[in-house]
C-alpha atoms as a PDB file:
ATOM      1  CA  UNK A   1      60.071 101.118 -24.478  1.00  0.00           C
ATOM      2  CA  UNK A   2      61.652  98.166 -22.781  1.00  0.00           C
ATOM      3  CA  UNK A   3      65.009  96.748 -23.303  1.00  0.00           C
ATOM      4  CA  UNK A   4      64.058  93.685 -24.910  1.00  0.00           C
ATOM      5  CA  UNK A   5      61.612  95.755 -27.317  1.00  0.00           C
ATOM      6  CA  UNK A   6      64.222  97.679 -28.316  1.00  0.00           C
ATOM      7  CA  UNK A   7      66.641  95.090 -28.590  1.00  0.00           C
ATOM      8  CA  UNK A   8      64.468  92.991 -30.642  1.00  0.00           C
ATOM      9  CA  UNK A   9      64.089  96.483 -33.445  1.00  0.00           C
ATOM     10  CA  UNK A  10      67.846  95.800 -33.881  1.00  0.00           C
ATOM     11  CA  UNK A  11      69.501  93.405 -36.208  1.00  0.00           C
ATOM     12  CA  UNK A  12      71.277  89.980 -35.392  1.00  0.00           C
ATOM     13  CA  UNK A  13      74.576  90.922 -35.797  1.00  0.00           C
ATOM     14  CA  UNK A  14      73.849  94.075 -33.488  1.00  0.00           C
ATOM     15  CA  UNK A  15      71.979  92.369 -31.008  1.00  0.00           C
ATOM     16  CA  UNK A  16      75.251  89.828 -31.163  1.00  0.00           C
ATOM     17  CA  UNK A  17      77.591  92.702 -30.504  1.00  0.00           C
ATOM     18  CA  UNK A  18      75.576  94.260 -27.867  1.00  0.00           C
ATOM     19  CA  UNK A  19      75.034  90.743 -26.270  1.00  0.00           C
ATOM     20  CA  UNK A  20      78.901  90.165 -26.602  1.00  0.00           C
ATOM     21  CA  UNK A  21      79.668  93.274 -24.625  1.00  0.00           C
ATOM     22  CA  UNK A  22      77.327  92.924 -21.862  1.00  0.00           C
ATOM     23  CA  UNK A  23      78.636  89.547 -20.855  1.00  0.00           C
ATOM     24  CA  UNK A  24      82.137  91.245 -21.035  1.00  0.00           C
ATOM     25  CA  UNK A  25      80.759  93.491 -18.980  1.00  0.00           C
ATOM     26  CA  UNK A  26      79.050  92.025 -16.673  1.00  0.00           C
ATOM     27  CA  UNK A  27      81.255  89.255 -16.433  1.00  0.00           C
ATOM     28  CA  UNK A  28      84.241  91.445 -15.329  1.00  0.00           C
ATOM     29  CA  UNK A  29      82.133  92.583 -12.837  1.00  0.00           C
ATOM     30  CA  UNK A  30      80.421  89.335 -11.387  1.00  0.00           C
ATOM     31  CA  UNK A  31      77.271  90.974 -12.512  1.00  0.00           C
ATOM     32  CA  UNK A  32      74.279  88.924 -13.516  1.00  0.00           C
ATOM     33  CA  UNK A  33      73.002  90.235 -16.859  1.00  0.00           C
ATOM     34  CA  UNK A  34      69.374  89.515 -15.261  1.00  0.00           C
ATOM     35  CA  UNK A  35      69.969  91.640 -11.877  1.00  0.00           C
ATOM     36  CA  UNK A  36      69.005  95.682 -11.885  1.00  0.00           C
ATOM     37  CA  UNK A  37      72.113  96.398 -12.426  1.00  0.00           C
ATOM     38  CA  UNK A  38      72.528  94.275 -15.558  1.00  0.00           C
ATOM     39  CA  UNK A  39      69.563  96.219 -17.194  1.00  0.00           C
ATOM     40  CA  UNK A  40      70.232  99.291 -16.280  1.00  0.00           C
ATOM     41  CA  UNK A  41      73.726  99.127 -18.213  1.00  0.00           C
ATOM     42  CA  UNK A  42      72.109  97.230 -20.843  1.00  0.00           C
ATOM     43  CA  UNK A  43      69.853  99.916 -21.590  1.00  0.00           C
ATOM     44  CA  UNK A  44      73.218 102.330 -21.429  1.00  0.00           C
ATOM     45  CA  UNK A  45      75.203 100.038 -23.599  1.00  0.00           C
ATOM     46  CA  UNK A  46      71.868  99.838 -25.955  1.00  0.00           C
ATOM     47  CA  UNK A  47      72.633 103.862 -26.277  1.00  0.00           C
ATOM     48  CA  UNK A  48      75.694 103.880 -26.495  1.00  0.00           C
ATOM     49  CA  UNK A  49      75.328 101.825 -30.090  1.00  0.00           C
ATOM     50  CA  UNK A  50      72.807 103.848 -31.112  1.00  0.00           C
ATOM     51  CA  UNK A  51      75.699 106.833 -30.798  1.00  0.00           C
ATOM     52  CA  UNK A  52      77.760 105.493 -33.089  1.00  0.00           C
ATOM     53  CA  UNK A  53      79.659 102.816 -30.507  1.00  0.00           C
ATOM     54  CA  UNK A  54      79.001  99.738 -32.970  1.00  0.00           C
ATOM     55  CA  UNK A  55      81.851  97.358 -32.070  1.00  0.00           C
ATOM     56  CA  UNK A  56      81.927  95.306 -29.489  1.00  0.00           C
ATOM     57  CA  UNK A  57      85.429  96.247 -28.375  1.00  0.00           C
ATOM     58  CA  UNK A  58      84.266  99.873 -28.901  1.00  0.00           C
ATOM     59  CA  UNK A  59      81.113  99.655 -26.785  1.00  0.00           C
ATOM     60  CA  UNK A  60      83.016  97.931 -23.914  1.00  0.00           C
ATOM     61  CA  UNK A  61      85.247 101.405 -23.867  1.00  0.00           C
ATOM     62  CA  UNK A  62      82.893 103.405 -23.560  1.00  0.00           C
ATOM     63  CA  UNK A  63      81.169 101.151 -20.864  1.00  0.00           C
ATOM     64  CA  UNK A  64      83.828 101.369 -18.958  1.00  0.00           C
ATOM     65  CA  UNK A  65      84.002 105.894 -19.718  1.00  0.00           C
ATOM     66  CA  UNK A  66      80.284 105.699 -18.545  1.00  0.00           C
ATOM     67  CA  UNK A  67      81.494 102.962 -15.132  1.00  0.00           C
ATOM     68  CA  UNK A  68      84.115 105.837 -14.311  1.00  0.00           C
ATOM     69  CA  UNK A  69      82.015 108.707 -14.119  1.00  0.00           C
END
């Protein structure tokens, strides 16, 4: 399953926490959301809420756990 199809199975206010962490993300990075490495932690970050990370201020800690390792 693709990103976006999964993305698209979530609700709005998830897919606006999710979106709201990414750009964090990215943007702390200089990352473009649309590059390889933009989707790859998409897909992570995607995960990660699915574990229980359902904040966006939550999510963006454990991006950064999953950047560290």
């Amino acid at each position: 399953m693709t990103v976006a199809a999964t993305t698209l199975s979530l609700q709005s206010d998830d897919v606006d926490v999710l979106a709201g962490a990414l750009y964090a993300w990215c943007a702390e990075r200089n990352i473009k959301l649309r590059s390889q490495q933009g989707l790859s932690i998409a897909s992570i970050a995607i995960d990660l809420y699915h574990a229980g990370h359902q904040t966006q201020d939550d999510l963006l800690v454990a991006l950064h756990e999953c950047d560290h390792h």
